[in-house]
PDB file of N, CA and C in Angstrom:
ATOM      1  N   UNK A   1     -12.944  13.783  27.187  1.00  0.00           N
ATOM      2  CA  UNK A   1     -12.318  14.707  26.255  1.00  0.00           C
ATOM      3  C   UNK A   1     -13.190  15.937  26.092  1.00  0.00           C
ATOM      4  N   UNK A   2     -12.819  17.050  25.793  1.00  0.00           N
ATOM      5  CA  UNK A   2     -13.239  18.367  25.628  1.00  0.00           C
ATOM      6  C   UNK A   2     -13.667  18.346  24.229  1.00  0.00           C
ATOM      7  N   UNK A   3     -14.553  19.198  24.011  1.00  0.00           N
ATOM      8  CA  UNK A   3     -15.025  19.491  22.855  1.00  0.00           C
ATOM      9  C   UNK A   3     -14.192  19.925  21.861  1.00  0.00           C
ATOM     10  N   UNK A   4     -13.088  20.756  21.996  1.00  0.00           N
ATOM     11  CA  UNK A   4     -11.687  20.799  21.026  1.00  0.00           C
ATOM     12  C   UNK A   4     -11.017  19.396  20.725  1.00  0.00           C
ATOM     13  N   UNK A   5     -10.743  18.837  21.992  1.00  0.00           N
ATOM     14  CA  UNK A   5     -10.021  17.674  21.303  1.00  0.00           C
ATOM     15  C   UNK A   5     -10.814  16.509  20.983  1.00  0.00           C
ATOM     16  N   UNK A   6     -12.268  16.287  20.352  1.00  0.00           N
ATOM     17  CA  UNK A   6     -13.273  15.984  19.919  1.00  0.00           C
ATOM     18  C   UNK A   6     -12.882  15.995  18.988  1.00  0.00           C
ATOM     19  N   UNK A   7     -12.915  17.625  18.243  1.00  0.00           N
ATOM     20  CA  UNK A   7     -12.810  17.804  16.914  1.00  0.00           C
ATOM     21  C   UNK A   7     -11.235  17.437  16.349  1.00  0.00           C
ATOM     22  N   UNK A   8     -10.524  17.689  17.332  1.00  0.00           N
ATOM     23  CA  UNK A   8      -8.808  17.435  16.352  1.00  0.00           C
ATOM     24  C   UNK A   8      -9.240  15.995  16.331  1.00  0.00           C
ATOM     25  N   UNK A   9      -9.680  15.021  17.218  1.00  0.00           N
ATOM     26  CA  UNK A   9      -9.692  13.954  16.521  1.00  0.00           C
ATOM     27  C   UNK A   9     -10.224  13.420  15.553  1.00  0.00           C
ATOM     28  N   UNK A  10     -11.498  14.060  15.536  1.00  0.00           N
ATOM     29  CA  UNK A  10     -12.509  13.521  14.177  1.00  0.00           C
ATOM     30  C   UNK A  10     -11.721  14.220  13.334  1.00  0.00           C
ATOM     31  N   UNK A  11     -10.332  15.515  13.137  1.00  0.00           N
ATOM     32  CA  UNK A  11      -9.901  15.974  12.155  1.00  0.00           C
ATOM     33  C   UNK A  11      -9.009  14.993  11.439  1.00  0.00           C
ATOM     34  N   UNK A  12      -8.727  14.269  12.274  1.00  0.00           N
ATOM     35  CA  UNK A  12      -7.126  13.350  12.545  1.00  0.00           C
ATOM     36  C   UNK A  12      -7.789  11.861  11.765  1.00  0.00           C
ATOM     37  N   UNK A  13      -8.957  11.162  12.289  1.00  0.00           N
ATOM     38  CA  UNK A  13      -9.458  10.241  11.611  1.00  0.00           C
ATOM     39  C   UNK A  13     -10.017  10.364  10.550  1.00  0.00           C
ATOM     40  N   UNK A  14     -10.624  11.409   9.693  1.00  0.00           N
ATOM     41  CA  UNK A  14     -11.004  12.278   8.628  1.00  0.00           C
ATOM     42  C   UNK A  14      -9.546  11.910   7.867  1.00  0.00           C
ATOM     43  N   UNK A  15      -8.374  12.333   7.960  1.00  0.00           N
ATOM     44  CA  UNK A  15      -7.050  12.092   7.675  1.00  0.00           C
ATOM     45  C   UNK A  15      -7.090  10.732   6.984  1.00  0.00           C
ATOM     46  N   UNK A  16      -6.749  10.653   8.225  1.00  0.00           N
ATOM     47  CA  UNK A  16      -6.486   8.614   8.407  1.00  0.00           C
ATOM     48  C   UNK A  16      -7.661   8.219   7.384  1.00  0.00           C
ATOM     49  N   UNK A  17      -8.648   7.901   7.605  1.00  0.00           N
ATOM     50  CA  UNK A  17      -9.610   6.748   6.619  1.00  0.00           C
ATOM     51  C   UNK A  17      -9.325   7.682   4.894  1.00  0.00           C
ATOM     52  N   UNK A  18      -9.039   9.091   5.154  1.00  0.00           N
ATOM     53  CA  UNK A  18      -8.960   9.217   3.199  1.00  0.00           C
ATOM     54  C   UNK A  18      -7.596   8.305   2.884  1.00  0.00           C
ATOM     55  N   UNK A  19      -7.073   8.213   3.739  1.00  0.00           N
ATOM     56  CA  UNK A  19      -4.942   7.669   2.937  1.00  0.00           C
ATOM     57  C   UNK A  19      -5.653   5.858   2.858  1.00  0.00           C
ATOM     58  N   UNK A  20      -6.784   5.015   4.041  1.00  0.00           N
ATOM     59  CA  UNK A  20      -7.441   4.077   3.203  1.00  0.00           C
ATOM     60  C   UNK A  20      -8.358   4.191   2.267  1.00  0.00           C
ATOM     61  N   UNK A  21      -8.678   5.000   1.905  1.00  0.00           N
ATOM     62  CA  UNK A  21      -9.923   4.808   0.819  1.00  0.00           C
ATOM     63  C   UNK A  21      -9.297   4.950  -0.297  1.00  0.00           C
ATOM     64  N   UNK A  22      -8.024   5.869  -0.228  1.00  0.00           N
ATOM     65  CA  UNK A  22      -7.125   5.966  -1.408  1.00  0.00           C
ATOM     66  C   UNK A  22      -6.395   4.595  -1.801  1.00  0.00           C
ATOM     67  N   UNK A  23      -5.927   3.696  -0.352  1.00  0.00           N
ATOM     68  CA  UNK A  23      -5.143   2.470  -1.215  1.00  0.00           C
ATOM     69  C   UNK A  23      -6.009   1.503  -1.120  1.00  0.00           C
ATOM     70  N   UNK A  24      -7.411   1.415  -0.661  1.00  0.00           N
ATOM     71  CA  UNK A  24      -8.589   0.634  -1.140  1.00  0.00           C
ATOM     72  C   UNK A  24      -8.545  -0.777   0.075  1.00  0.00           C
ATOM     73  N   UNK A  25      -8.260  -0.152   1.299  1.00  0.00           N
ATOM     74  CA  UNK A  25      -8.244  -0.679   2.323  1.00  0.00           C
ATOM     75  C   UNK A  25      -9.719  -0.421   3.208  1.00  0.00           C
ATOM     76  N   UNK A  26     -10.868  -1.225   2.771  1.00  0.00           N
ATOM     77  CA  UNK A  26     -12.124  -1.097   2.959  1.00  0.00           C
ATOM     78  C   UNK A  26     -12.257  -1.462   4.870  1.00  0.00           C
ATOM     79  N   UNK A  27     -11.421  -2.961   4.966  1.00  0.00           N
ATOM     80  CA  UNK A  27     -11.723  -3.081   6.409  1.00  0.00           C
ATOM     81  C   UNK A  27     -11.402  -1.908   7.773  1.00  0.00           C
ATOM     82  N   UNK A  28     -10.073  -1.145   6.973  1.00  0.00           N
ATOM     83  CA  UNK A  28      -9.794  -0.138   8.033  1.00  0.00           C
ATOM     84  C   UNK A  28     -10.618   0.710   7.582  1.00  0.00           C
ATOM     85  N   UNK A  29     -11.248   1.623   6.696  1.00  0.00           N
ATOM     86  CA  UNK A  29     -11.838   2.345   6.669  1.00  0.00           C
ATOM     87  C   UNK A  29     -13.472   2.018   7.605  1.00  0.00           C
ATOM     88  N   UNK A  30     -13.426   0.640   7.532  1.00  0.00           N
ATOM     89  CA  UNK A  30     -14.397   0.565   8.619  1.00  0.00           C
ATOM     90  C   UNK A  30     -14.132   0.761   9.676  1.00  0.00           C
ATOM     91  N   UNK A  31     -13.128   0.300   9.965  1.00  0.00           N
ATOM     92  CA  UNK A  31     -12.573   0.519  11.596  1.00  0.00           C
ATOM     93  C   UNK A  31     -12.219   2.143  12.253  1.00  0.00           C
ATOM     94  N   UNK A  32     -12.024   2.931  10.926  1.00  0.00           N
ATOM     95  CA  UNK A  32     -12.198   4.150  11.094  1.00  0.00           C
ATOM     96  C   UNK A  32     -13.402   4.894  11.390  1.00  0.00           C
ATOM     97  N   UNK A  33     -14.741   4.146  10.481  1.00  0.00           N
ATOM     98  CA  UNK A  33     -15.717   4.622  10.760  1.00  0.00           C
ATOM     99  C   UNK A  33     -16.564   4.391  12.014  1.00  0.00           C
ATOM    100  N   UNK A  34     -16.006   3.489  12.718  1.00  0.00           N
ATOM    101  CA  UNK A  34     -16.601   3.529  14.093  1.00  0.00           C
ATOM    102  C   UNK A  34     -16.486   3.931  14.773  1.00  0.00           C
ATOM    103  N   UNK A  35     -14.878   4.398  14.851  1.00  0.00           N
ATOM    104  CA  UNK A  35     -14.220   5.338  15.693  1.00  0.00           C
ATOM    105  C   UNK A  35     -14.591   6.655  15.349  1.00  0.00           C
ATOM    106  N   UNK A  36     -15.126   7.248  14.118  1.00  0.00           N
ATOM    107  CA  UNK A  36     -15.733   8.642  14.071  1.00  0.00           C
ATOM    108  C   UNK A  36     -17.186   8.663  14.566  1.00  0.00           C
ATOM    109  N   UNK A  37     -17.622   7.268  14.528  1.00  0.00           N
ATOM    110  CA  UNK A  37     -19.118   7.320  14.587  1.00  0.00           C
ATOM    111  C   UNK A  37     -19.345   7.397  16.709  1.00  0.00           C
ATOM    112  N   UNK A  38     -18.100   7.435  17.462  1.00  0.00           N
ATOM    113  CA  UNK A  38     -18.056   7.017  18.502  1.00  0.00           C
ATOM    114  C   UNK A  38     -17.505   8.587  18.828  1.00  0.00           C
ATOM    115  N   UNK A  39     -17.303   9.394  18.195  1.00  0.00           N
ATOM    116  CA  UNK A  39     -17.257  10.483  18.644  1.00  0.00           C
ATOM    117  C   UNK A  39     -17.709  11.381  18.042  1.00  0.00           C
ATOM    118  N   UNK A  40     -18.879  11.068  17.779  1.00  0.00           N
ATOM    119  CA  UNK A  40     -20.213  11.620  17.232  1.00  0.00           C
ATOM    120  C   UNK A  40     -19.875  12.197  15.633  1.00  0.00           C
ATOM    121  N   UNK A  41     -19.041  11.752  14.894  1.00  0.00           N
ATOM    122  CA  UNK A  41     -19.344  12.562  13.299  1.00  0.00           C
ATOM    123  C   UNK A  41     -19.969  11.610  12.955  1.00  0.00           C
ATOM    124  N   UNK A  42     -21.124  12.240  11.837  1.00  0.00           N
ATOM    125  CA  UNK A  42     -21.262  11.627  10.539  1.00  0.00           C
ATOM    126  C   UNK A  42     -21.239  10.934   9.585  1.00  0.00           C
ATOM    127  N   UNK A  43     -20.921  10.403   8.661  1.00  0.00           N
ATOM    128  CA  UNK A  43     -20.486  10.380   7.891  1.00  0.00           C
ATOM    129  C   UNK A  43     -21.188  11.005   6.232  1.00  0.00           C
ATOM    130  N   UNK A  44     -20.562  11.882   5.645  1.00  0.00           N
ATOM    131  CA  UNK A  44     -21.329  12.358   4.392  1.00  0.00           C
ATOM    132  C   UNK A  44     -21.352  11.516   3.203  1.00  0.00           C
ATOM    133  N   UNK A  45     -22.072  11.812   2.522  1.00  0.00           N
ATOM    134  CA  UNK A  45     -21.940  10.905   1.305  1.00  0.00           C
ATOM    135  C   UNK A  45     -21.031  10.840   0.591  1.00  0.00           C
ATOM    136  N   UNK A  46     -20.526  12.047   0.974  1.00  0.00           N
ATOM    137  CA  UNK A  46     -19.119  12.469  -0.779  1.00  0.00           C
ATOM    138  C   UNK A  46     -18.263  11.807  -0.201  1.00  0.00           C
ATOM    139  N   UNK A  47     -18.201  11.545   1.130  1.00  0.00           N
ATOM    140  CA  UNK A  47     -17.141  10.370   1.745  1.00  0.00           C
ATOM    141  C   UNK A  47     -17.179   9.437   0.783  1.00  0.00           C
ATOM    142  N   UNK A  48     -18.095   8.369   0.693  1.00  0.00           N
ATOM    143  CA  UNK A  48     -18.524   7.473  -0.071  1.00  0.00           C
ATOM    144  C   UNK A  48     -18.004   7.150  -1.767  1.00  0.00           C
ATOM    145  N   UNK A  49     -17.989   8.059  -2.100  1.00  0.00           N
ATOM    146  CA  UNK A  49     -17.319   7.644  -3.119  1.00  0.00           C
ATOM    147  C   UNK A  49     -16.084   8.071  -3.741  1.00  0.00           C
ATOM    148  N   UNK A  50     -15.134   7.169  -4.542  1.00  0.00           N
ATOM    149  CA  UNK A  50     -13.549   8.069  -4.977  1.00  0.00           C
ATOM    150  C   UNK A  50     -13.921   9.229  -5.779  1.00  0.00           C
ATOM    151  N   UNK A  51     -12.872  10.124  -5.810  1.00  0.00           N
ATOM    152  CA  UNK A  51     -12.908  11.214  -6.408  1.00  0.00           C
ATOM    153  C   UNK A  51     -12.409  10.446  -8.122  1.00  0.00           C
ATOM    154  N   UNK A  52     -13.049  11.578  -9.293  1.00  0.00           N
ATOM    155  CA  UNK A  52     -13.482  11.025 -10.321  1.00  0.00           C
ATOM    156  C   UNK A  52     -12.038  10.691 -10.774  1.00  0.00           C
ATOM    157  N   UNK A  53     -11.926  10.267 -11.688  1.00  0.00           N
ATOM    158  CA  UNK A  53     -10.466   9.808 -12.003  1.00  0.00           C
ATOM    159  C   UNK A  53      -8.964   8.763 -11.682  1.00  0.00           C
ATOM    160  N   UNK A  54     -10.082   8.087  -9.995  1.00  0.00           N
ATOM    161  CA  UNK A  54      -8.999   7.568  -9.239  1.00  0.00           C
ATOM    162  C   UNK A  54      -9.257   5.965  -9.406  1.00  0.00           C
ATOM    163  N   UNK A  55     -10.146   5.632 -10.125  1.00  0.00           N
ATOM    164  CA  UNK A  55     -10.631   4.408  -9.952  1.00  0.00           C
ATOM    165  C   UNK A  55      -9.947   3.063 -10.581  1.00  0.00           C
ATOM    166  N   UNK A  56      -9.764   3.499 -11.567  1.00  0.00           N
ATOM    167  CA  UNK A  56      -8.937   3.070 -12.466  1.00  0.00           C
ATOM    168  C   UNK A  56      -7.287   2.678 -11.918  1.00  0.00           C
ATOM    169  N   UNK A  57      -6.710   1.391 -12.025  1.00  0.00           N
ATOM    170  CA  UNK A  57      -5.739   1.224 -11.633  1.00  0.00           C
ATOM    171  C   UNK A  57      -4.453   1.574 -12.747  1.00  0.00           C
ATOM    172  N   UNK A  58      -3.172   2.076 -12.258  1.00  0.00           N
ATOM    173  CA  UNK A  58      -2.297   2.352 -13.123  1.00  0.00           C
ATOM    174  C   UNK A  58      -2.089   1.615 -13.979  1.00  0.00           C
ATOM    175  N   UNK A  59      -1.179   2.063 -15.451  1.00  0.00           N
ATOM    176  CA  UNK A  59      -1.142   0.973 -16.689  1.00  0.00           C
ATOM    177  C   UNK A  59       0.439   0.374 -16.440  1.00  0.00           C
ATOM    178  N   UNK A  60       0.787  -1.263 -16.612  1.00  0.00           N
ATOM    179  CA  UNK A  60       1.271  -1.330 -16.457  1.00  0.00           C
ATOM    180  C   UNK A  60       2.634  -0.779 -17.252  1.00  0.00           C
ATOM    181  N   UNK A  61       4.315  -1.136 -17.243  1.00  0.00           N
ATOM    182  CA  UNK A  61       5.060  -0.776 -17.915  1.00  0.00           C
ATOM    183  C   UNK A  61       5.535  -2.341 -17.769  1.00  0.00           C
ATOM    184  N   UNK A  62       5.401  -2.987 -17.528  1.00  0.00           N
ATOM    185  CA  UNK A  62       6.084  -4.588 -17.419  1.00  0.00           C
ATOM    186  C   UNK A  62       6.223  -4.805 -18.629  1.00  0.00           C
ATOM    187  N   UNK A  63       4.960  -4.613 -19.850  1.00  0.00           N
ATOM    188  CA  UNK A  63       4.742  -5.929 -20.849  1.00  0.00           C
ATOM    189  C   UNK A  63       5.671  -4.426 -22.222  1.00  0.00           C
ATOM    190  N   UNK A  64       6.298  -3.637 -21.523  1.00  0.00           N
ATOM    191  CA  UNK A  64       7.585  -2.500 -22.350  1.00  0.00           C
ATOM    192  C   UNK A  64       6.234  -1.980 -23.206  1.00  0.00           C
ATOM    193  N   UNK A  65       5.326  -1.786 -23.222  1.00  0.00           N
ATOM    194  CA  UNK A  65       4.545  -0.325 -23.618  1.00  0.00           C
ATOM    195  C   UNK A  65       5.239   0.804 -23.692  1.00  0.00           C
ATOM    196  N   UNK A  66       6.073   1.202 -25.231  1.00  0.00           N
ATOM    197  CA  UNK A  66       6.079   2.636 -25.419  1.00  0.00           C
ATOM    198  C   UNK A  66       6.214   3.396 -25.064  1.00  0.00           C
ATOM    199  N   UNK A  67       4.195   3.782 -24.855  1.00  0.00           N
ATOM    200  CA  UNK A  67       3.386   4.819 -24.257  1.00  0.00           C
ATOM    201  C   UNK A  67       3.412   4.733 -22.830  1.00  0.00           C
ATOM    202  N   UNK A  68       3.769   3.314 -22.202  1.00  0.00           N
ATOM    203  CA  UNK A  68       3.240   3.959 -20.857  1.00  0.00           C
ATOM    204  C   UNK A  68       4.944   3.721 -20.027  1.00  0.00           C
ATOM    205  N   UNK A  69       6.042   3.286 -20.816  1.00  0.00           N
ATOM    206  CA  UNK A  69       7.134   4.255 -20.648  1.00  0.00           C
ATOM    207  C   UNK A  69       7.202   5.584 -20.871  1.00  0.00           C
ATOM    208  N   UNK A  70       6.445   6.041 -21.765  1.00  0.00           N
ATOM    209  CA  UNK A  70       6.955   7.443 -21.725  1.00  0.00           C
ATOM    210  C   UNK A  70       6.193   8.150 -20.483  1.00  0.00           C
ATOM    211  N   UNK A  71       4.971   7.882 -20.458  1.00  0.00           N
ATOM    212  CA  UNK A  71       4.329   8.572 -19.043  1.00  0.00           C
ATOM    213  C   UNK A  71       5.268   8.093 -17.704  1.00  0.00           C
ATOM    214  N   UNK A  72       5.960   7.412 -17.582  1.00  0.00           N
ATOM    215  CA  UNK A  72       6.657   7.240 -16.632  1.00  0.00           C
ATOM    216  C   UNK A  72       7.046   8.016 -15.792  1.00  0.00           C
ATOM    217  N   UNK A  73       7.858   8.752 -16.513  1.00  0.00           N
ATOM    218  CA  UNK A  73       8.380   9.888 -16.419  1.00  0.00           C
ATOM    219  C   UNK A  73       9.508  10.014 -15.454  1.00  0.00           C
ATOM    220  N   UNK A  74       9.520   9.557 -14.419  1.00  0.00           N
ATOM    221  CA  UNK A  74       9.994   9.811 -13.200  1.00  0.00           C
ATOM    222  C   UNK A  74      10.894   8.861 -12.602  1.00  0.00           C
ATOM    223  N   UNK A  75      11.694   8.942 -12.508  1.00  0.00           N
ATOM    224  CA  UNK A  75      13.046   8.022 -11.778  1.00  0.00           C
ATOM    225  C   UNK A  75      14.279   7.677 -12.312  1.00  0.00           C
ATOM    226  N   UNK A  76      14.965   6.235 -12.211  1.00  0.00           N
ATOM    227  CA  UNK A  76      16.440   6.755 -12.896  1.00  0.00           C
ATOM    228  C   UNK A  76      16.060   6.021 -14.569  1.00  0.00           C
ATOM    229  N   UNK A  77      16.796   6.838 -15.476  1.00  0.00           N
ATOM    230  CA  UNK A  77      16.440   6.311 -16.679  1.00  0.00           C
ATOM    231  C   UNK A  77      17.076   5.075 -17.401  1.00  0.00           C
ATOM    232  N   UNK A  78      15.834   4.301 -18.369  1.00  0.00           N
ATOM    233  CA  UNK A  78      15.941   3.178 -18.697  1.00  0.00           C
ATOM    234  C   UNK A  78      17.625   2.680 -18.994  1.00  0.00           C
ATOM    235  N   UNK A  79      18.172   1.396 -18.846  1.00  0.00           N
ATOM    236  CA  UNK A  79      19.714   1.453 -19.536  1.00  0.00           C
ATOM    237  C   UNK A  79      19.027   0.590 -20.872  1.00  0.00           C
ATOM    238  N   UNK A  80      19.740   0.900 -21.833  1.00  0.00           N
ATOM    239  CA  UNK A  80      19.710   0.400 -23.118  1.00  0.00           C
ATOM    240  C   UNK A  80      19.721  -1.174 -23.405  1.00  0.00           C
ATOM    241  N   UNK A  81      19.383  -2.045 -23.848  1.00  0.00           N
ATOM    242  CA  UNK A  81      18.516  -3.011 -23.881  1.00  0.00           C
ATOM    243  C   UNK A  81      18.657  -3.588 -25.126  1.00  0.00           C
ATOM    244  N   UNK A  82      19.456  -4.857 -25.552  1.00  0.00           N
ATOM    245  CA  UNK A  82      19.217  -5.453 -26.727  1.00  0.00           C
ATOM    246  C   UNK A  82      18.064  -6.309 -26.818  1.00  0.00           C
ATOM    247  N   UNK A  83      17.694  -6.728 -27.727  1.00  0.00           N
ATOM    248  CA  UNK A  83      16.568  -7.825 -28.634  1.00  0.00           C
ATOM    249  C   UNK A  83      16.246  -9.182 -27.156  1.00  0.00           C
ATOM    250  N   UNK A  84      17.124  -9.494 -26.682  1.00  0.00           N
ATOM    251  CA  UNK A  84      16.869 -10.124 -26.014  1.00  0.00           C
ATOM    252  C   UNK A  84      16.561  -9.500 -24.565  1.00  0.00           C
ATOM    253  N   UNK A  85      16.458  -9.006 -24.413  1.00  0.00           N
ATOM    254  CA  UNK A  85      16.539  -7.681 -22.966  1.00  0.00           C
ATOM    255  C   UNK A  85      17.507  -7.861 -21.991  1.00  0.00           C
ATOM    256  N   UNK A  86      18.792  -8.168 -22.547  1.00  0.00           N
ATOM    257  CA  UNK A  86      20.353  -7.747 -21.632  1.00  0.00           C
ATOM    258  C   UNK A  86      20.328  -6.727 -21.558  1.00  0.00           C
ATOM    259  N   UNK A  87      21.213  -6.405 -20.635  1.00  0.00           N
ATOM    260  CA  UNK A  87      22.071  -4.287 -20.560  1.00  0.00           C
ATOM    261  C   UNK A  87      22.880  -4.341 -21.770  1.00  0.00           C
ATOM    262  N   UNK A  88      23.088  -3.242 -22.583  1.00  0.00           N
ATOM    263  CA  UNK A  88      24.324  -3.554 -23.372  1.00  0.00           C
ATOM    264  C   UNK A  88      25.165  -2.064 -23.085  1.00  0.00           C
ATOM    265  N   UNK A  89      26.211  -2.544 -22.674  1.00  0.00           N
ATOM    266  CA  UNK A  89      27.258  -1.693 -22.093  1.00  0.00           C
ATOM    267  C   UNK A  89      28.134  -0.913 -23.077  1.00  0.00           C
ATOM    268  N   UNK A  90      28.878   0.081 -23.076  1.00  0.00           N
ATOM    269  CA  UNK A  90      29.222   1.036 -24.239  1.00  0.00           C
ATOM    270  C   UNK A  90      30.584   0.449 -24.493  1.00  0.00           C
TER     271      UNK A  90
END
C-alpha cells in the first residue's frame, strides 16, 4: 500500500474503534488496535479515555419516572394509562 492509502486507512480505523469505545466493545477495540498498530499509528492517550459526560449509563424509564419521561422526549407519545397500566381508549 502507498503512503495515501496508509493514511485513509488508519483514517477509517480511527472511525471504526471510536463507534466501539462508544458502545463499550473493549475486545474489538482491541482488535482495532492492532490493526492501527500494524500500520504504523500510535495510539494517543486521549484515545484512552471517554469523553467527559459519556460514562454514565442512561436513566431508565421502565420503573415510569416522571422525570425521566419527560427527558424522553423523542418518539411516538405515551397512550394514556389507567391505575393498573391498561390503554384506556376514548
Amino acid at each position: 500500500m502507498t503512503q495515501k492509502e496508509d493514511r485513509k486507512m488508519i483514517a477509517a480505523l480511527l472511525r471504526e474503534r471510536e463507534s466501539y469505545v462508544r458502545r463499550g466493545e473493549t475486545d474489538r477495540v482491541r482488535q482495532v488496535d492492532e490493526q492501527l498498530a500494524h500500520y504504523g499509528h500510535e495510539p494517543e492517550q486521549a484515545d484512552e479515555t471517554e469523553p467527559a459526560g459519556r460514562g454514565a449509563a442512561p436513566a431508565s424509564t421502565a420503573d415510569g419516572d416522571a422525570a425521566a419521561e419527560e427527558r424522553r422526549g423523542r418518539g411516538r407519545p405515551r397512550k394514556p394509562r389507567d391505575d393498573a397500566g391498561n390503554i384506556v381508549r376514548d
